[in-house]
C-alpha atoms as a PDB file:
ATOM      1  CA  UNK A   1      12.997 -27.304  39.409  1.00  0.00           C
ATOM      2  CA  UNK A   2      12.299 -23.923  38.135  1.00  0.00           C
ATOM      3  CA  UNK A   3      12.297 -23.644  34.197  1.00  0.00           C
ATOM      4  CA  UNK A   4      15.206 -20.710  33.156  1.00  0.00           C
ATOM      5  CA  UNK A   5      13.605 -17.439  31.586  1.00  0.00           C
ATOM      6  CA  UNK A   6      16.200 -17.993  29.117  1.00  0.00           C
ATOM      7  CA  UNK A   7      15.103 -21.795  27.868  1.00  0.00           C
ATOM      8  CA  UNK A   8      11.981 -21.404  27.759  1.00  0.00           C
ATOM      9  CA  UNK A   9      10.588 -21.602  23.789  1.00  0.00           C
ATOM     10  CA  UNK A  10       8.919 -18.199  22.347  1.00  0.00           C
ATOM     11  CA  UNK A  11       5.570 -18.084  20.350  1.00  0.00           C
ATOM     12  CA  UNK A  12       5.748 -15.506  17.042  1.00  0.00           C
ATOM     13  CA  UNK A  13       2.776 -15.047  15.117  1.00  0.00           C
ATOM     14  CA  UNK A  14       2.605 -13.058  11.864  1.00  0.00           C
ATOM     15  CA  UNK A  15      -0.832 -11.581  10.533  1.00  0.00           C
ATOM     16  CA  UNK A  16      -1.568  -9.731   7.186  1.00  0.00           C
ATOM     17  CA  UNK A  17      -0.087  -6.186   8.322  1.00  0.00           C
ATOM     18  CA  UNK A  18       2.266  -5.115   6.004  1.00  0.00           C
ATOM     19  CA  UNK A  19       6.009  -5.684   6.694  1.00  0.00           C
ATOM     20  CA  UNK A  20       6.478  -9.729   6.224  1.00  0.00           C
ATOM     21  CA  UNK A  21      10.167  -8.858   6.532  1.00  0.00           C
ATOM     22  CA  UNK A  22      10.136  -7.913  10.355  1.00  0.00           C
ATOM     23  CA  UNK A  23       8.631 -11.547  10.883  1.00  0.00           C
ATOM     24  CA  UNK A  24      11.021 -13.095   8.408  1.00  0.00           C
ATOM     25  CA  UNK A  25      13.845 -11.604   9.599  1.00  0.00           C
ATOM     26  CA  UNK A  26      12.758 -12.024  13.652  1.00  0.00           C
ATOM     27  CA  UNK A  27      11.955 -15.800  12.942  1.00  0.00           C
ATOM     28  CA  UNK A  28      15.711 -16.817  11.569  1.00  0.00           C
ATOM     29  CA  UNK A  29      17.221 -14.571  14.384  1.00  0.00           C
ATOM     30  CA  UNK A  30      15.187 -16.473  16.941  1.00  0.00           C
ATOM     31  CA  UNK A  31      15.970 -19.824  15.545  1.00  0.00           C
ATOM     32  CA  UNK A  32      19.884 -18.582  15.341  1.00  0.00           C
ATOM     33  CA  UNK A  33      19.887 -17.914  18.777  1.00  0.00           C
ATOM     34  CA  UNK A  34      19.139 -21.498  19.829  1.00  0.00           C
ATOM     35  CA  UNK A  35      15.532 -21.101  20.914  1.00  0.00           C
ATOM     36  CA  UNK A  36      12.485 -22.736  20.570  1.00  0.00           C
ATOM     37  CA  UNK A  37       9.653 -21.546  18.444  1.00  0.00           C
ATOM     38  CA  UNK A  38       5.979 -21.963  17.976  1.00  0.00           C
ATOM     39  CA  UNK A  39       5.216 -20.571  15.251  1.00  0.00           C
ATOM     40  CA  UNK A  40       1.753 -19.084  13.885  1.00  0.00           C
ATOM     41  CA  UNK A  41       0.814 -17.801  10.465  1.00  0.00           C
ATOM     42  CA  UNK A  42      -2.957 -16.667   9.519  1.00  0.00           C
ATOM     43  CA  UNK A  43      -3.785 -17.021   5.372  1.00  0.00           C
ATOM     44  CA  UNK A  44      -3.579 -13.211   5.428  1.00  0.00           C
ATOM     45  CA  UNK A  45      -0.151 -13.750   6.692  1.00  0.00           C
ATOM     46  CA  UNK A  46       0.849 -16.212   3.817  1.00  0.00           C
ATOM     47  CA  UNK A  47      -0.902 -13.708   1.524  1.00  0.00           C
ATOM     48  CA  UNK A  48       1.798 -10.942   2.366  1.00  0.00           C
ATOM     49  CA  UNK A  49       4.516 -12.811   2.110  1.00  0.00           C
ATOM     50  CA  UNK A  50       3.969 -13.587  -1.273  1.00  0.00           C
ATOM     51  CA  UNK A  51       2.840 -10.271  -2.201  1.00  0.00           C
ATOM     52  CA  UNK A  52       6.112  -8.546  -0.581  1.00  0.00           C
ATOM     53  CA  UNK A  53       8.570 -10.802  -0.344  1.00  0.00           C
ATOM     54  CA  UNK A  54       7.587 -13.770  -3.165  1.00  0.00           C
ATOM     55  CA  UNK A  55       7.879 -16.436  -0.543  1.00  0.00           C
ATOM     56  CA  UNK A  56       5.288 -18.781  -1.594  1.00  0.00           C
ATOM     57  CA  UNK A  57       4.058 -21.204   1.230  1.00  0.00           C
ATOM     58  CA  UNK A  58       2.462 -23.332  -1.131  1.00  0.00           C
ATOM     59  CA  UNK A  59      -0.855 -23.564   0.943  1.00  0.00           C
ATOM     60  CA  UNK A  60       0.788 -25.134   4.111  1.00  0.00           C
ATOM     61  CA  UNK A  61       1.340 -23.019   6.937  1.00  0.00           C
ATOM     62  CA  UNK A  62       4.285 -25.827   8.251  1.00  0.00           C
ATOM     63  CA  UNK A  63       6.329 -25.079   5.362  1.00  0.00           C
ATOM     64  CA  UNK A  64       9.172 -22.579   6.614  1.00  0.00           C
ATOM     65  CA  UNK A  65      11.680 -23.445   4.327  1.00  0.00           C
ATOM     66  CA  UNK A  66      10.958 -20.335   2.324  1.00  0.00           C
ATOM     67  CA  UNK A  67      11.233 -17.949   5.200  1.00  0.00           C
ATOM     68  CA  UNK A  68      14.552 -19.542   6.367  1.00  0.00           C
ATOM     69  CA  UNK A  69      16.145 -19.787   2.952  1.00  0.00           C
ATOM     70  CA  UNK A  70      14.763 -16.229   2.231  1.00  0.00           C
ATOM     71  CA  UNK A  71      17.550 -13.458   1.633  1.00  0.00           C
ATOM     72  CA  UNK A  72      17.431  -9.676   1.237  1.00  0.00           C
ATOM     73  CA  UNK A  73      20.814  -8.670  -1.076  1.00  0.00           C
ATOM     74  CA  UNK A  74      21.599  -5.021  -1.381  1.00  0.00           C
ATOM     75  CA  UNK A  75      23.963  -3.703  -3.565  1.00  0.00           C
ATOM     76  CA  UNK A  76      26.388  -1.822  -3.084  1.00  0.00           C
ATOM     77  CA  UNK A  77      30.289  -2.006  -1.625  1.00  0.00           C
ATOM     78  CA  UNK A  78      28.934  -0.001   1.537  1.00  0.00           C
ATOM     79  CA  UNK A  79      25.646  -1.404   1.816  1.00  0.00           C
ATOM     80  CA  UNK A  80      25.019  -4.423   4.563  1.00  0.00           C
ATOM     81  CA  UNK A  81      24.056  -7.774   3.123  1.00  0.00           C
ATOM     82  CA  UNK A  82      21.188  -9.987   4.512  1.00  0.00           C
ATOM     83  CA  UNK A  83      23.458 -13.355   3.495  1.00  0.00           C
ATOM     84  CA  UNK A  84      21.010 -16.547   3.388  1.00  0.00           C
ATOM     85  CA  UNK A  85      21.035 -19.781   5.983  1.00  0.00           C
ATOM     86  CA  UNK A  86      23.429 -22.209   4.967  1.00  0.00           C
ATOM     87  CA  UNK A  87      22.033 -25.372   4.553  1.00  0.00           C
ATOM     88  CA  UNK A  88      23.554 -26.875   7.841  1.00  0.00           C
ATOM     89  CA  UNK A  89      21.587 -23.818   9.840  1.00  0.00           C
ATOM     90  CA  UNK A  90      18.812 -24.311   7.783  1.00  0.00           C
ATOM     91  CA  UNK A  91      18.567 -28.215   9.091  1.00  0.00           C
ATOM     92  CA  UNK A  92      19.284 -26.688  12.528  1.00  0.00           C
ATOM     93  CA  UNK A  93      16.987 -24.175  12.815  1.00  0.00           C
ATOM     94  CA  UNK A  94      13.696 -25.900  10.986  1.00  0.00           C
ATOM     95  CA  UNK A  95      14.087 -28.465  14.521  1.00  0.00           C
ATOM     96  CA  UNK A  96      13.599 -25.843  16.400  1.00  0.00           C
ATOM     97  CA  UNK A  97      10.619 -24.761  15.443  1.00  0.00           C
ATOM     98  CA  UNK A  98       7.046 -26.078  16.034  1.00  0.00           C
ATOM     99  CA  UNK A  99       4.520 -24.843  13.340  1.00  0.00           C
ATOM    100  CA  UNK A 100       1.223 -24.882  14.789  1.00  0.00           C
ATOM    101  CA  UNK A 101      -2.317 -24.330  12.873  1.00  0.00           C
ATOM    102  CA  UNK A 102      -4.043 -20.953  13.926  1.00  0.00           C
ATOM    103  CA  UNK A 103      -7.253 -22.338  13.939  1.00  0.00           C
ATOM    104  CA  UNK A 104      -5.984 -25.398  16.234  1.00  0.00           C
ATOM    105  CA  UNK A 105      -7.069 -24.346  19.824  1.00  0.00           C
ATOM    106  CA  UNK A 106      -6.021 -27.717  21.391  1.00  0.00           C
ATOM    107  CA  UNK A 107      -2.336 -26.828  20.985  1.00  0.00           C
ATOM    108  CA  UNK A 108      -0.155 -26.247  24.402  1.00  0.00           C
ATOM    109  CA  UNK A 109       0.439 -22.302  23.516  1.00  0.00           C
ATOM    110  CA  UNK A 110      -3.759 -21.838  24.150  1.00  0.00           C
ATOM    111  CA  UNK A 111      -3.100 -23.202  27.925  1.00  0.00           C
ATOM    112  CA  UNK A 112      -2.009 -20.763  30.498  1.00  0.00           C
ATOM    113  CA  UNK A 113      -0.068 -23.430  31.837  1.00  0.00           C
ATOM    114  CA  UNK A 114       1.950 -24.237  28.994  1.00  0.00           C
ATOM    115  CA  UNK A 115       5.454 -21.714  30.252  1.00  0.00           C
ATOM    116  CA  UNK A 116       6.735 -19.684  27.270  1.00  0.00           C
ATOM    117  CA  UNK A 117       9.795 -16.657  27.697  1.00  0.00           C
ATOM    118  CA  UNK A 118       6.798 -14.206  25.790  1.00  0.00           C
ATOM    119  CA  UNK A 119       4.990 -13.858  22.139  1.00  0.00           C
ATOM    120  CA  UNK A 120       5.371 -11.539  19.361  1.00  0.00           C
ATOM    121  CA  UNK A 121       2.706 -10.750  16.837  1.00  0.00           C
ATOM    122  CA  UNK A 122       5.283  -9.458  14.408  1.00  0.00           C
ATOM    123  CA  UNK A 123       3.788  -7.339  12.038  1.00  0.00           C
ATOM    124  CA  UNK A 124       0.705  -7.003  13.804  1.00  0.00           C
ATOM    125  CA  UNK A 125      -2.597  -6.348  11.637  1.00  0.00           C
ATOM    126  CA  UNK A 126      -5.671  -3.781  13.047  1.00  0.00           C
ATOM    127  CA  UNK A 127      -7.879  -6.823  13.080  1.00  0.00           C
ATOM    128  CA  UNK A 128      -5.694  -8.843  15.269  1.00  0.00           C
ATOM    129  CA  UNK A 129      -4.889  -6.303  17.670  1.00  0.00           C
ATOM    130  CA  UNK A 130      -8.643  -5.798  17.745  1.00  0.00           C
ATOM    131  CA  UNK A 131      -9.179  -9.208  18.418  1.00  0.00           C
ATOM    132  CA  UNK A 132      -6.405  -9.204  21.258  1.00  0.00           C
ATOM    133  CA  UNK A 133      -7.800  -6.168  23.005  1.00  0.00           C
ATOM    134  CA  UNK A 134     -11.432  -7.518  22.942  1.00  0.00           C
ATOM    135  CA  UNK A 135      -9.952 -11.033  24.200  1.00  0.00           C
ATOM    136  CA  UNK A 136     -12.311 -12.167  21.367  1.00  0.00           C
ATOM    137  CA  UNK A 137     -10.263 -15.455  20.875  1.00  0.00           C
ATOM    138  CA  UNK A 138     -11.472 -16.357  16.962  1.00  0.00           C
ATOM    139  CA  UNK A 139      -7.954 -18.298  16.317  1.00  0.00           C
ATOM    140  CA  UNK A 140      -5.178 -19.376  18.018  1.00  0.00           C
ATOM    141  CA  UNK A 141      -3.254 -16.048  17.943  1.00  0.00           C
ATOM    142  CA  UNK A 142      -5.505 -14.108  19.775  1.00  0.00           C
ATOM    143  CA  UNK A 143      -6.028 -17.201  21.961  1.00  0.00           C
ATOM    144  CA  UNK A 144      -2.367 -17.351  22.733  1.00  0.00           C
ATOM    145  CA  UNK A 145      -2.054 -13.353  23.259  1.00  0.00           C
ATOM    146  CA  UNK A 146      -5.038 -13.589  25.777  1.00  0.00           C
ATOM    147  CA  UNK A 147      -2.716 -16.056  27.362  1.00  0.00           C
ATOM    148  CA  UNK A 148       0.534 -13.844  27.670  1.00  0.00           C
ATOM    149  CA  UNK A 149      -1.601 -11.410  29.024  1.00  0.00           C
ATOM    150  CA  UNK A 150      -4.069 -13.002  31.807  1.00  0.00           C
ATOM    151  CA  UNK A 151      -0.401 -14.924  32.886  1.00  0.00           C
ATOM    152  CA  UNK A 152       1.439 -11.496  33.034  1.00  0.00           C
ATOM    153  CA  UNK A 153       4.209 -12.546  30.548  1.00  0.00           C
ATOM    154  CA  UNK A 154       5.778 -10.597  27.795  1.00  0.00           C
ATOM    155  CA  UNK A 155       3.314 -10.021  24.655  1.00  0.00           C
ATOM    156  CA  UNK A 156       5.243  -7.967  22.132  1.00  0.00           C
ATOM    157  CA  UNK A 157       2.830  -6.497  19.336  1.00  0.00           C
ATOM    158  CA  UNK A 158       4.365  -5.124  16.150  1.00  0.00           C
ATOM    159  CA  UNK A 159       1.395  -2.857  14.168  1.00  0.00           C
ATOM    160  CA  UNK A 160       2.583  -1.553  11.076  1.00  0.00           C
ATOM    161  CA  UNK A 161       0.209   1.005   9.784  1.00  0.00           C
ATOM    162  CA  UNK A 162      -0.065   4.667   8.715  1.00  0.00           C
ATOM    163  CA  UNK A 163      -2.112   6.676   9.575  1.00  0.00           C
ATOM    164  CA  UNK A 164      -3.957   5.191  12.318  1.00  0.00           C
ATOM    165  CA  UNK A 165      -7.522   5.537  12.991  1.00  0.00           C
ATOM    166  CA  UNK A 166      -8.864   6.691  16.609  1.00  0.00           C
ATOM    167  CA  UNK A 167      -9.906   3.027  17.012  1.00  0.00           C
ATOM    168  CA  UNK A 168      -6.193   1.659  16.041  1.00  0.00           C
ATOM    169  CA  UNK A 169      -4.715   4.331  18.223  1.00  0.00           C
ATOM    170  CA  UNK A 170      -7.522   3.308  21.148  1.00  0.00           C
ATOM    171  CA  UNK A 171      -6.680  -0.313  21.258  1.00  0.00           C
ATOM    172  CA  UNK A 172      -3.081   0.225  21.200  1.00  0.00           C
ATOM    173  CA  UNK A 173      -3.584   2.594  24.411  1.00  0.00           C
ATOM    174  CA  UNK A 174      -5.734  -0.663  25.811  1.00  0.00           C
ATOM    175  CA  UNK A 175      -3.266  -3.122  24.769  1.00  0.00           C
ATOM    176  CA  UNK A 176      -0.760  -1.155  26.784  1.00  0.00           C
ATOM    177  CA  UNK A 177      -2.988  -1.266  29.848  1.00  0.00           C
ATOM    178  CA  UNK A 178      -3.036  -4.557  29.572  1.00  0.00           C
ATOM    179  CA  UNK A 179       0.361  -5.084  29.863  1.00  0.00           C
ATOM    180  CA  UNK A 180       1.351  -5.406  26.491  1.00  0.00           C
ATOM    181  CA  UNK A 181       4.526  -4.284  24.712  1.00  0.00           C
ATOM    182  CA  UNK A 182       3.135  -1.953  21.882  1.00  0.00           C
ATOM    183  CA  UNK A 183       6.278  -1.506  19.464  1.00  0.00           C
ATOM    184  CA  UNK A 184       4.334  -0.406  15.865  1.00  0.00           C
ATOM    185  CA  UNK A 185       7.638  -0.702  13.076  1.00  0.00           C
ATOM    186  CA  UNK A 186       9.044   2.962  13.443  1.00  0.00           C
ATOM    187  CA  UNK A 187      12.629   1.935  12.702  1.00  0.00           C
ATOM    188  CA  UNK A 188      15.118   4.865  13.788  1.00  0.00           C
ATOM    189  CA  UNK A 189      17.896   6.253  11.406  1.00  0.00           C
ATOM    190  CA  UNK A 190      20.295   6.913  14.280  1.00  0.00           C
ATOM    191  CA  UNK A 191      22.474   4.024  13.367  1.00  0.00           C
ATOM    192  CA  UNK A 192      24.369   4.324  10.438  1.00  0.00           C
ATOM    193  CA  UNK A 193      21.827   3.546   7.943  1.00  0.00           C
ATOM    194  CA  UNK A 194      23.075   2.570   4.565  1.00  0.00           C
ATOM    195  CA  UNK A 195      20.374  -0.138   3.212  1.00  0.00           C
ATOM    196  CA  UNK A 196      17.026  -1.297   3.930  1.00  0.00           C
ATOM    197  CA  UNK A 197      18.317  -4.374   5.735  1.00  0.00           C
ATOM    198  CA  UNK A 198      19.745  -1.954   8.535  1.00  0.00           C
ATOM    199  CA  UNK A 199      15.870  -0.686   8.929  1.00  0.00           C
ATOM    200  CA  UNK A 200      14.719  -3.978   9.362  1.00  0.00           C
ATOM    201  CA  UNK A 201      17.097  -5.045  11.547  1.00  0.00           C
ATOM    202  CA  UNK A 202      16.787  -1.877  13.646  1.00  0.00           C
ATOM    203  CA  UNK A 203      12.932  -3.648  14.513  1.00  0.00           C
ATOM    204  CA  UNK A 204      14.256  -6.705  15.022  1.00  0.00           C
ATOM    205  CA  UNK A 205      17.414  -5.762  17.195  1.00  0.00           C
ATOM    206  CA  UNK A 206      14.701  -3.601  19.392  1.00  0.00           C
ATOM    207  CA  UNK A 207      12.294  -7.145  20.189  1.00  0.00           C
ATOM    208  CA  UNK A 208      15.480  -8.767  20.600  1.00  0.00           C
ATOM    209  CA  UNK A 209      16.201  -6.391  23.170  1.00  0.00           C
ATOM    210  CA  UNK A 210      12.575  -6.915  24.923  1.00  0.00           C
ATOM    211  CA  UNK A 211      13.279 -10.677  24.730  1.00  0.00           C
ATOM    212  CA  UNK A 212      16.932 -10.639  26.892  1.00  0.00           C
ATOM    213  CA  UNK A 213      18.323 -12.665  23.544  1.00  0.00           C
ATOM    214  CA  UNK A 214      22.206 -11.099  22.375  1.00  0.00           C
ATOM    215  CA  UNK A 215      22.978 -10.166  18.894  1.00  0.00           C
ATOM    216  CA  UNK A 216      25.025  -7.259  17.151  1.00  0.00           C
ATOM    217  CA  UNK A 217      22.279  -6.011  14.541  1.00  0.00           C
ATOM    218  CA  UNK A 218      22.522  -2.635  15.089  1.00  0.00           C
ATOM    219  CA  UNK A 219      25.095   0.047  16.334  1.00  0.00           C
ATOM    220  CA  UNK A 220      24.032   1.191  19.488  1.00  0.00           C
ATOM    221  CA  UNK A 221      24.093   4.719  20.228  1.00  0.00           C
ATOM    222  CA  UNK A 222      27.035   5.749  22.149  1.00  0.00           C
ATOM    223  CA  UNK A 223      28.690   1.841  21.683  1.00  0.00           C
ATOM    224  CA  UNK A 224      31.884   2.257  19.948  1.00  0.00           C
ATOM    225  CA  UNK A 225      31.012   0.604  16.262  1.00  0.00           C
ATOM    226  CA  UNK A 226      30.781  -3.114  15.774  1.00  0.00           C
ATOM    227  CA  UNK A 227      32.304  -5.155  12.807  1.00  0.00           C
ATOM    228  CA  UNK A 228      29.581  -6.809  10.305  1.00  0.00           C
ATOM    229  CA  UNK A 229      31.265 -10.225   9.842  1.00  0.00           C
ATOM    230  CA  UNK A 230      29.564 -12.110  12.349  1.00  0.00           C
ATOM    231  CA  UNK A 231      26.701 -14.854  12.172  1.00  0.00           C
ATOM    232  CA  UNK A 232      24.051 -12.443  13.624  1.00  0.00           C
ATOM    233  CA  UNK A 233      24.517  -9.483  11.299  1.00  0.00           C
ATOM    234  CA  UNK A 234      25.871 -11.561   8.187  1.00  0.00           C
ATOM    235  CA  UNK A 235      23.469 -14.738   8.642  1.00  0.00           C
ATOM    236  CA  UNK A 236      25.229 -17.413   7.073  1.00  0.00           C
ATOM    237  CA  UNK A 237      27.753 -16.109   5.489  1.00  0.00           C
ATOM    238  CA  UNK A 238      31.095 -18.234   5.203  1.00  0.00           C
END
């Protein structure tokens, strides 16, 4: 029997670009939504998060407590709140997700013939997209992009960079080629923005899109308005 589009598990890797908050953010939605995860991090990866967000990894690339417990407040009586995992979600969601080493090539994700619903590279660093363009294969991210793309599935890649060299903006236009999604972390202001969580979630409400996975994150444009009470937009709240 066929395997459903829609159960198959998703691969998200997150490099040393700037923006650690896309990935955090995109990793609890994907979790909340009932999928499976592999997860990748490179050491440039762990390196940001601590630098932006002070979510310290301690060393170990398995540990994603900190990115699941992590929680952006705003203040404000109009602002929208980022509300943190309860502990029951937390449990819930850390089962669903495989952590694997991004120097381990003899993990399923490097086989074409391991079935995934697509992979993110959220943020996505110049060297990595380099390295996916150039199907140089040096860890287990670019092996697993190389994958999505000689398999024609869904590769999503998130650069977050300003201004872009000739060279960026080349192997973005070869990415593209290739098949890939190219979606660099432009978040739009069309949506009511009142905080930086709504920018944020603008990115990750547009992959979600890409990926056929609901949520309410953002107010579409011409969608009448949606309340911000529920699990999606107010993560473990109540």
């Amino acid at each position: 029997m066929a395997n459903s589009a829609n159960s198959l598990p998703i691969v998200l890797a997150m490099t040393g670009a700037s923006g650690a908050a896309y990935g955090v953010r995109l990793l609890q939605q994907l979790a909340l939504s009932g999928r499976s995860i592999h997860l990748l991090t490179s050491p440039s990866a762990g390196a940001v998060l601590a630098q932006e967000l002070a979510i310290d990894l301690g060393g170990r690339r398995d540990n994603i407590q900190p990115m699941l417990k992590f929680a952006w407040v705003t203040s404000g009586d109009h602002q929208r709140r980022w509300h943190p995992l309860s502990d029951e979600q937390i449990a819930e969601c850390s089962s669903r997700i495989t952590v694997h080493d991004y120097r381990n090539f003899m993990t399923p994700i490097a086989s074409g013939s391991f079935l995934t619903a697509g992979m993110i590279v959220c943020p996505c660093s110049g060297a990595t997209l380099s390295g996916i363009v150039h199907a140089a294969g040096n860890n287990l991210i670019q092996r697993a992009a190389d994958v999505h793309l000689k398999e024609h599935r869904k590769l999503i890649l998130v650069p977050r960079e300003t201004p872009m060299s000739v060279f960026q903006l080349e192997n973005m236009h070869r990415a593209a080629q290739a098949g890939a999604i190219v979606m660099p972390a432009m978040p739009g202001w069309y949506h009511g923005v009142t905080s930086l969580v709504d920018l944020i979630d603008f990115m990750v409400a547009r992959i979600l899109d890409h990926l056929g996975i609901p949520h309410e994150l953002m107010q579409r444009w011409g969608v009448e308005p949606i309340e911000c009470s529920d699990q999606h937009r107010r993560t473990g709240e109540e």
